[in-house]
Protein backbone atom coordinates (compact mmCIF):
# COMPACT_ATOMS: atom_id res chain seq x y z
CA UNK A 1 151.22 91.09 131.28
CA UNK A 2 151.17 93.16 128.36
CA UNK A 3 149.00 96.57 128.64
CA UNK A 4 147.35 94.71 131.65
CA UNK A 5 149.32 94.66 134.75
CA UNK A 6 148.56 90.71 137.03
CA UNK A 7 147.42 92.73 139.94
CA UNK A 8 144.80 94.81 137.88
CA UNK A 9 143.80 91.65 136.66
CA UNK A 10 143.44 90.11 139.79
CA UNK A 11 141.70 92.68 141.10
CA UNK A 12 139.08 93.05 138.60
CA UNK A 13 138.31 89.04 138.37
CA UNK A 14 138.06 89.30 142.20
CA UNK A 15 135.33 92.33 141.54
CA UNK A 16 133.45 90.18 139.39
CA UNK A 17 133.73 87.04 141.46
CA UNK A 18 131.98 88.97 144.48
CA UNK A 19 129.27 91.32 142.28
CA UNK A 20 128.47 88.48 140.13
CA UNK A 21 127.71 86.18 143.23
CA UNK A 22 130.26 83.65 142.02
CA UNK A 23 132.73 81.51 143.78
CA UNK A 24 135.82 82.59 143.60
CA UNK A 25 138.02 80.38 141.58
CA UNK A 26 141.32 79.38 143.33
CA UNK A 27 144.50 81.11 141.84
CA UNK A 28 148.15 80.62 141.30
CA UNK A 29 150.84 83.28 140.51
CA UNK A 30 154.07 83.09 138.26
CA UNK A 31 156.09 85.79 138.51
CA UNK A 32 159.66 87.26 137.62
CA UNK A 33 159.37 89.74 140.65
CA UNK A 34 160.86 89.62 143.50
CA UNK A 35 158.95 88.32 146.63
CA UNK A 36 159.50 91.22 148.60
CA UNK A 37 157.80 93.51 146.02
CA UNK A 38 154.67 95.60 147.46
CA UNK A 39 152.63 94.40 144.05
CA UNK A 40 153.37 90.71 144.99
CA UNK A 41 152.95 90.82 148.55
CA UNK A 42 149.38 92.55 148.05
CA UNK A 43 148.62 89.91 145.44
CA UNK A 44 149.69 87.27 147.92
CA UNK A 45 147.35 88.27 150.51
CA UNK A 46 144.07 88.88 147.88
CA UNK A 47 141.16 86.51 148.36
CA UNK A 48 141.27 83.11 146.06
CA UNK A 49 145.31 83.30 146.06
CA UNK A 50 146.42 80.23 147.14
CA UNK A 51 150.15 80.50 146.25
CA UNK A 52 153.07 82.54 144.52
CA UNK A 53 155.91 80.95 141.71
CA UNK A 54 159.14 83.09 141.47
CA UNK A 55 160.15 82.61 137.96
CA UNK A 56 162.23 80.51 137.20
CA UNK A 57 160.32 77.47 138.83
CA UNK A 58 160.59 73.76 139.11
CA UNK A 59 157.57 72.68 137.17
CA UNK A 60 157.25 69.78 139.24
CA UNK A 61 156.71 71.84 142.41
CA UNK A 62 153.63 73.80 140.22
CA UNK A 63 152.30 70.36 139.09
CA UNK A 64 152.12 69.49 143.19
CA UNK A 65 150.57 73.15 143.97
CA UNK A 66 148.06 72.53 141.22
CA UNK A 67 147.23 69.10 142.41
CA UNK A 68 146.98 70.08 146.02
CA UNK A 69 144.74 73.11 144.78
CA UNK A 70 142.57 70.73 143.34
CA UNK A 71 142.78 68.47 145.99
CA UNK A 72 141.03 69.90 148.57
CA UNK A 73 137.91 68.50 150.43
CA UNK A 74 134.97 70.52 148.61
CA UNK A 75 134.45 71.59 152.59
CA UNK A 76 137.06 73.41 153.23
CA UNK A 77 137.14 75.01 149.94
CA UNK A 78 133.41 76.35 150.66
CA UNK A 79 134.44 77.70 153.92
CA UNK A 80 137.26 79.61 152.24
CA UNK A 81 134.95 80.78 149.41
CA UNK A 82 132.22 81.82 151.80
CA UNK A 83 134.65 84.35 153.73
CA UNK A 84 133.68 87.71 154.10
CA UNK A 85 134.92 89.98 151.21
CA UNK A 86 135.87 93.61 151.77
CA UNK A 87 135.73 94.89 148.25
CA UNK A 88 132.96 97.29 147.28
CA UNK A 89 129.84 96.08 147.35
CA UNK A 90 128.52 98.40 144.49
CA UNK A 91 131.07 99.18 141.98
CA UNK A 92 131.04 101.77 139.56
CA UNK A 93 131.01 100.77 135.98
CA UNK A 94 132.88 102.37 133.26
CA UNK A 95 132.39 102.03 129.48
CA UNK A 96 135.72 103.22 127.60
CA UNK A 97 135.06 103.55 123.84
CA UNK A 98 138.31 104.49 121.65
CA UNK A 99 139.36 102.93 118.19
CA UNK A 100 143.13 103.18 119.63
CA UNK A 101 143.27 99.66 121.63
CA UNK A 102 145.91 101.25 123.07
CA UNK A 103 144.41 104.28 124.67
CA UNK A 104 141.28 102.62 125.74
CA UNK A 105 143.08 99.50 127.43
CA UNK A 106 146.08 102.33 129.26
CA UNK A 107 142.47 104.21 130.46
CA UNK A 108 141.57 101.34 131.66
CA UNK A 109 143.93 100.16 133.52
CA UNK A 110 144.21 103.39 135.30
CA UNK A 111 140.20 103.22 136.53
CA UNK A 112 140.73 99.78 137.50
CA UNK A 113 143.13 100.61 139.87
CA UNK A 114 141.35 103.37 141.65
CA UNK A 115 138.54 100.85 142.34
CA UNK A 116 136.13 101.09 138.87
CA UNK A 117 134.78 98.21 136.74
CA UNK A 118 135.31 98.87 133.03
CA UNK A 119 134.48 97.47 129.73
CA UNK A 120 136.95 98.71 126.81
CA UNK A 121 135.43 99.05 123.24
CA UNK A 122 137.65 99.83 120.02
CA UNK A 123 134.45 99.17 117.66
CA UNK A 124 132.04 101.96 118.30
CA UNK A 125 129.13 100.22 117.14
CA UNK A 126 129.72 97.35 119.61
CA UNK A 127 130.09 99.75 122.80
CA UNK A 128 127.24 101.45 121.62
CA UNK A 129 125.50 97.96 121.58
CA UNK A 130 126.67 97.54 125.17
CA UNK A 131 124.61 100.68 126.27
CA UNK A 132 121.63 99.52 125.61
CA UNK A 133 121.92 96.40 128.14
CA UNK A 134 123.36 97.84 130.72
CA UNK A 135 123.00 100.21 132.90
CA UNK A 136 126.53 102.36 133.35
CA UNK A 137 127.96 105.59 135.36
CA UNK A 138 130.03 107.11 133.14
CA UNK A 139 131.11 106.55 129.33
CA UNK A 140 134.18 107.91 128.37
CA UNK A 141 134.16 108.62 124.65
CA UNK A 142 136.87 109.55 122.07
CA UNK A 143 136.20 112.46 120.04
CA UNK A 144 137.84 110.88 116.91
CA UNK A 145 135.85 107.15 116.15
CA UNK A 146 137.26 106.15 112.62
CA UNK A 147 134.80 105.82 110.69
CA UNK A 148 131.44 107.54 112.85
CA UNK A 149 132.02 110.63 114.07
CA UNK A 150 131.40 111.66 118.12
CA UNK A 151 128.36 113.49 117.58
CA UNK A 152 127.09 110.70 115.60
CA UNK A 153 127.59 108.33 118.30
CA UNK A 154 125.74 110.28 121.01
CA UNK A 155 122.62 110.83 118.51
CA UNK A 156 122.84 106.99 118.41
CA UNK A 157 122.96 106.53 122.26
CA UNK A 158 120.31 109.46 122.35
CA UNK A 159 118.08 107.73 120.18
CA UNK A 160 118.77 103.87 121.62
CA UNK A 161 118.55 104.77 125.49
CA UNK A 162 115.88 106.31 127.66
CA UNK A 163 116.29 109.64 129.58
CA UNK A 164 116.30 108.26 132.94
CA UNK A 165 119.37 105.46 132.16
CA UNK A 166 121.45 107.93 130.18
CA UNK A 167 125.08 108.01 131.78
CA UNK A 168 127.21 111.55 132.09
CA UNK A 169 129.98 111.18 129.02
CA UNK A 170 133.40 112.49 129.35
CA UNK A 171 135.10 113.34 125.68
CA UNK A 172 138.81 112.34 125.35
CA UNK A 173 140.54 113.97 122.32
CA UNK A 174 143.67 115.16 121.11
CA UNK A 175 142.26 118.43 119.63
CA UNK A 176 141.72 120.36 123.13
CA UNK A 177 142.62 123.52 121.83
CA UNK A 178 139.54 123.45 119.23
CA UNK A 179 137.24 121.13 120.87
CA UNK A 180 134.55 122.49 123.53
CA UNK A 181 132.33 121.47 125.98
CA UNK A 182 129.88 124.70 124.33
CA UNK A 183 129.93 122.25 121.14
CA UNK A 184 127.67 119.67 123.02
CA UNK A 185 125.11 121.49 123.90
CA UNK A 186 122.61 118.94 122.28
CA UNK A 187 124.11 116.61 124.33
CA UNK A 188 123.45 117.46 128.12
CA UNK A 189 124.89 114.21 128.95
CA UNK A 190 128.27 115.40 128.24
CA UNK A 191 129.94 116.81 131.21
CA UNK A 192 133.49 117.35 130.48
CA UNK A 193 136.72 117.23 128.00
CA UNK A 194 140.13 115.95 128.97
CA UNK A 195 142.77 116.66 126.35
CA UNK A 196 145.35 113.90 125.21
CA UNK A 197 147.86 113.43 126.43
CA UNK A 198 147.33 113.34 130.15
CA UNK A 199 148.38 112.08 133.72
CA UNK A 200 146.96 109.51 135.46
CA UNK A 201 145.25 111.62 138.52
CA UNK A 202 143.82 114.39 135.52
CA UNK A 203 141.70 111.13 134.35
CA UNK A 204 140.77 110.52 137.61
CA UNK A 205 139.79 113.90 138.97
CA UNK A 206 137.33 114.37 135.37
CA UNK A 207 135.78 111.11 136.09
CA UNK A 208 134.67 112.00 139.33
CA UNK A 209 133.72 115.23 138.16
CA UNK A 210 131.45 113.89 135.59
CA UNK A 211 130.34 110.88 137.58
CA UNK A 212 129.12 113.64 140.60
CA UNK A 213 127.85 115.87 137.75
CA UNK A 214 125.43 113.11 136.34
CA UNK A 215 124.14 112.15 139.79
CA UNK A 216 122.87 116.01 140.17
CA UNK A 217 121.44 115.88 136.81
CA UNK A 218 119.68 112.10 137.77
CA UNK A 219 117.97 113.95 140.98
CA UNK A 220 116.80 116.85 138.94
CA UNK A 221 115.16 114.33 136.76
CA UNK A 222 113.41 112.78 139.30
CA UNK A 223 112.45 115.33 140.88
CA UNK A 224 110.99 116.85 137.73
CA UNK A 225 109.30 113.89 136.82
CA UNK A 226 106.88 114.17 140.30
């Protein structure tokens, strides 16, 4: 799927499925791949799967899957809804806030695969909004927000959330040569910058870094606070 690949997908409706305490709806695949791709055959084997398409397909032969699907005794469906699940049982979430749909969406899509929950914002107000109801582990922020500037945005987060649920931030922008962690001094939150462009495993290795750095910095707090 566009900007979206079907196994991220599946993966992170399966991730809500389990940490929202919801059955898992069943699911059936289309796809142009071939069956012996390693993509497919994971997806084949993923909990709620209950069957694969090659494109192209006889539609008939979906309409029989889907009624079959359907069909099931409510029993049996239980039984395989009840199965034990071995995703994570306490995911990390991620709040990526970029005006560029594209960025935040490719950003993404890379922490979804290593195993993190996201929510993508393009409106800064709006992911700011999101902060204040829940409770994340790392936001990842770009430097350049259209029409509020970064700074801005962190006074607003500052302001909105408490101490205590304040998440580490790591800055994305395309002016690394200027740009400086030093700058954010007001904002202790702030625990890294990763310049644009950049590989998939440099994204990764900075959001561990900041996720690990804001755990430190939650201990100190509590341990301050007795």
């Amino acid at each position: 799927m566009p900007m979206r690949p079907g196994l991220i997908a599946l993966r992170r409706f399966e991730r809500h499925c389990v940490t929202a305490g919801r059955p898992m709806i069943p699911i059936i695949i289309e796809t142009g791949k071939d069956m012996s791709d390693p993509g497919v055959a994971i997806a084949r084997q993923m909990r709620g799967v209950r069957a694969v398409f090659h494109k192209p397909f006889d539609l008939r032969m979906l309409a029989q899957c889907v009624g079959q699907v359907l069909g099931q005794s409510e029993d049996n469906l239980q039984i395989q809804l009840d199965a034990p699940s071995t995703e994570m049982p306490n995911p990390m979430y991620i709040l990526v806030v970029d005006d560029d749909e594209e960025v935040a969406e490719y950003v993404a899509a890379q922490l979804e695969e290593d195993g993190y929950m996201t929510h993508c914002n393009t409106d800064p107000t709006a992911g700011l909004d999101r902060c204040k109801h829940i409770q994340y582990d790392l936001i990842i922020l770009d430097y350049v927000l259209g029409d509020i500037q970064c700074e801005e945005w962190l006074a607003k987060l500052y302001a909105a959330v408490p101490q205590k649920r304040r998440p580490p931030v790591l800055i994305m922008t395309g002016f690394g040569d200027v740009v400086v962690l030093e700058q954010f001094t007001r904002w202790p939150t702030v625990k890294s910058i990763l310049s644009k462009p950049f590989e998939p495993d440099e994204l990764l290795n900075e959001v561990r870094a900041s996720i690990a750095l804001g755990v430190i910095d939650s201990k100190y707090t509590v341990a301050a606070a007795f």
